[in-house]
C-alpha atoms as a PDB file:
ATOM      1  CA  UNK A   1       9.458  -2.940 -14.873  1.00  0.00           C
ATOM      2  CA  UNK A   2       8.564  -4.630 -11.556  1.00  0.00           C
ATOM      3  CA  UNK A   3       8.638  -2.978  -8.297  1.00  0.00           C
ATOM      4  CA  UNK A   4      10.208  -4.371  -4.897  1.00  0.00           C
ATOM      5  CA  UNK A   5       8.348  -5.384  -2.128  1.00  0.00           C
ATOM      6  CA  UNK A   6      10.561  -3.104   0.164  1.00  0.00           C
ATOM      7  CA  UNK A   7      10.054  -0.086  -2.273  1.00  0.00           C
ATOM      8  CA  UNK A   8       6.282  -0.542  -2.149  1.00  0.00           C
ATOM      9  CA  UNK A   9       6.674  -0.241   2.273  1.00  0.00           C
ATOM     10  CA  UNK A  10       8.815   2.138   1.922  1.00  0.00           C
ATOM     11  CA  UNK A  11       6.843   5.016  -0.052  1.00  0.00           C
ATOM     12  CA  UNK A  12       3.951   4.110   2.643  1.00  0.00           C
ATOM     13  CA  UNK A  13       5.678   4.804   5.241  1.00  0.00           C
ATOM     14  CA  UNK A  14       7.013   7.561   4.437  1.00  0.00           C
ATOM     15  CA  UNK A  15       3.417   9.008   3.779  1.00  0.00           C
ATOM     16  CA  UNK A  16       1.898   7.396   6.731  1.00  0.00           C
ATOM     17  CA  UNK A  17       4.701   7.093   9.109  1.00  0.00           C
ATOM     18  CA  UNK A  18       2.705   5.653  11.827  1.00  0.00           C
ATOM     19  CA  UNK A  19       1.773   1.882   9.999  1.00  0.00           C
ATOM     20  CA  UNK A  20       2.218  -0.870   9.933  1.00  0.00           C
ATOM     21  CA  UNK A  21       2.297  -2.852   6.780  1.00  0.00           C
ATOM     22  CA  UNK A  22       2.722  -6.009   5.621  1.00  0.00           C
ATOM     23  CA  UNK A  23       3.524  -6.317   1.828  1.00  0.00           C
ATOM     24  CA  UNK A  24       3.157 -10.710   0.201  1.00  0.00           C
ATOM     25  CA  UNK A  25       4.029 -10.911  -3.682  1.00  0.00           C
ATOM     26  CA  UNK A  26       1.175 -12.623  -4.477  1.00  0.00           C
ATOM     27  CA  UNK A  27       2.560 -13.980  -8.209  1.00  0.00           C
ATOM     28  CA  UNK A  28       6.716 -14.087  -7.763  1.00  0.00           C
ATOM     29  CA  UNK A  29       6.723 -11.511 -10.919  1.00  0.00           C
ATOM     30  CA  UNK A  30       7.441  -8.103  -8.442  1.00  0.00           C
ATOM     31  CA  UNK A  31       4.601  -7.007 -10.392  1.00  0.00           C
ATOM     32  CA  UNK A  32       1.385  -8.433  -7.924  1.00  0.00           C
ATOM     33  CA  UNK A  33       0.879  -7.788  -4.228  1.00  0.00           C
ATOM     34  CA  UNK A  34      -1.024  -7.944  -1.424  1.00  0.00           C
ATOM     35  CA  UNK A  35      -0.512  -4.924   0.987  1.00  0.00           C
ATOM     36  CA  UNK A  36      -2.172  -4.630   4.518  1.00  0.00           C
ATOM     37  CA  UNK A  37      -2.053  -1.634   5.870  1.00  0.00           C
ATOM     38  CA  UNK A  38      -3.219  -0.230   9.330  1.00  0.00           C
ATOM     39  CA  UNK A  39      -3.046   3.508  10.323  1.00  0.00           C
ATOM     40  CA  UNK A  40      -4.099   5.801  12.752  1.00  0.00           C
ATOM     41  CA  UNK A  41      -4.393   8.606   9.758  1.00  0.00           C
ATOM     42  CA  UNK A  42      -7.285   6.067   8.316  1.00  0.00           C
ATOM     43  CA  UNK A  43      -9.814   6.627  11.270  1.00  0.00           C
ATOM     44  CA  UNK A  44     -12.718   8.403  10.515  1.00  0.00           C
ATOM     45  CA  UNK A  45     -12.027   7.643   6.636  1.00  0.00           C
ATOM     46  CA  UNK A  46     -13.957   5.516   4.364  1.00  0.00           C
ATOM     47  CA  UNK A  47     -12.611   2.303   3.054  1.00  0.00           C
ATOM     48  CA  UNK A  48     -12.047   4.467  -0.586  1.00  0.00           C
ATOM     49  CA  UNK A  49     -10.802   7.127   1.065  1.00  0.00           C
ATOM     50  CA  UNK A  50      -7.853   4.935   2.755  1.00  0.00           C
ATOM     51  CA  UNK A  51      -7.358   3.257  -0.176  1.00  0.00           C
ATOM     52  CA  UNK A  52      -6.450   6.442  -2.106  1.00  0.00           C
ATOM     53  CA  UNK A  53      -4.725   7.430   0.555  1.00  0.00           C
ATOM     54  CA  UNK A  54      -2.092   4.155   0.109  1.00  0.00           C
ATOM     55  CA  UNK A  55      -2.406   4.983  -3.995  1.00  0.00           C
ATOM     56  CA  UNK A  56      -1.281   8.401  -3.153  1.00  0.00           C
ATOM     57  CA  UNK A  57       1.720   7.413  -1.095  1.00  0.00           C
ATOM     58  CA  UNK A  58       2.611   5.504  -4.646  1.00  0.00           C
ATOM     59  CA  UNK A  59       2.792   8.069  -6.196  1.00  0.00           C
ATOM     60  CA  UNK A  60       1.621   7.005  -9.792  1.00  0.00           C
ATOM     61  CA  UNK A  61       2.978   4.068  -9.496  1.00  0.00           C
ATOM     62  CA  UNK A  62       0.350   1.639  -9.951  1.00  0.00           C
ATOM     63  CA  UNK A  63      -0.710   0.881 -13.036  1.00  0.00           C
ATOM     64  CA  UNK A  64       2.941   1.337 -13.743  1.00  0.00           C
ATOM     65  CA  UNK A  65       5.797  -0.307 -12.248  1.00  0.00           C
ATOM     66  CA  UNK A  66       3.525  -2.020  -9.914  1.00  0.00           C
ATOM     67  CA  UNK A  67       0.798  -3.719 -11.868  1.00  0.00           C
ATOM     68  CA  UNK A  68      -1.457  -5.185  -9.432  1.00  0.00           C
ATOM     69  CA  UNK A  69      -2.191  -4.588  -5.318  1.00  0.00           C
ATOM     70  CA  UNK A  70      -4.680  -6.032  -3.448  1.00  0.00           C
ATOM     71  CA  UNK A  71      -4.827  -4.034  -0.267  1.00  0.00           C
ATOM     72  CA  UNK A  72      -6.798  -4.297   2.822  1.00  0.00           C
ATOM     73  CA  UNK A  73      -6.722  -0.979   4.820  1.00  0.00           C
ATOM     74  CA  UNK A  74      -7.875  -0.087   8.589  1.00  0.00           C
ATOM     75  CA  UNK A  75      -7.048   1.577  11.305  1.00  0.00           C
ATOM     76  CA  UNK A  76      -5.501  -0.024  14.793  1.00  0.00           C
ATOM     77  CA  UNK A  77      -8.389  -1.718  17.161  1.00  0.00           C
END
């Protein structure tokens, strides 16, 4: 069961209401993306530590419904 792009920015946002991302379907299938996502709530945090952070606002989702995301995670400059 594939997952839409809008879904996947969505349940970020609503955990992290201050980012911005920027979701590409990497494969056409709904099933592979690429998310970039910058947030205040990141500073301070390690890159695996932000990253869980966008798995959690998934929640349990990946591995699932959504396959496959490539994400690249920071906060604003």
């Amino acid at each position: 069961m594939a997952m839409a792009a809008a879904d996947i920015e969505k349940m970020i946002k609503d955990a992290l209401p201050d980012a911005d991302v920027t979701i590409n379907d990497l494969a056409g299938d709904g099933d592979h993306y690429a998310a970039h996502v910058v947030s205040k709530a990141f500073e301070g945090k390690s890159r695996v530590q932000q990253h869980q952070m966008v798995y959690q606002a998934l929640q349990g989702r990946m591995g699932n419904e959504l396959h496959a995301l490539a994400l690249q995670t920071s906060a604003p400059e």
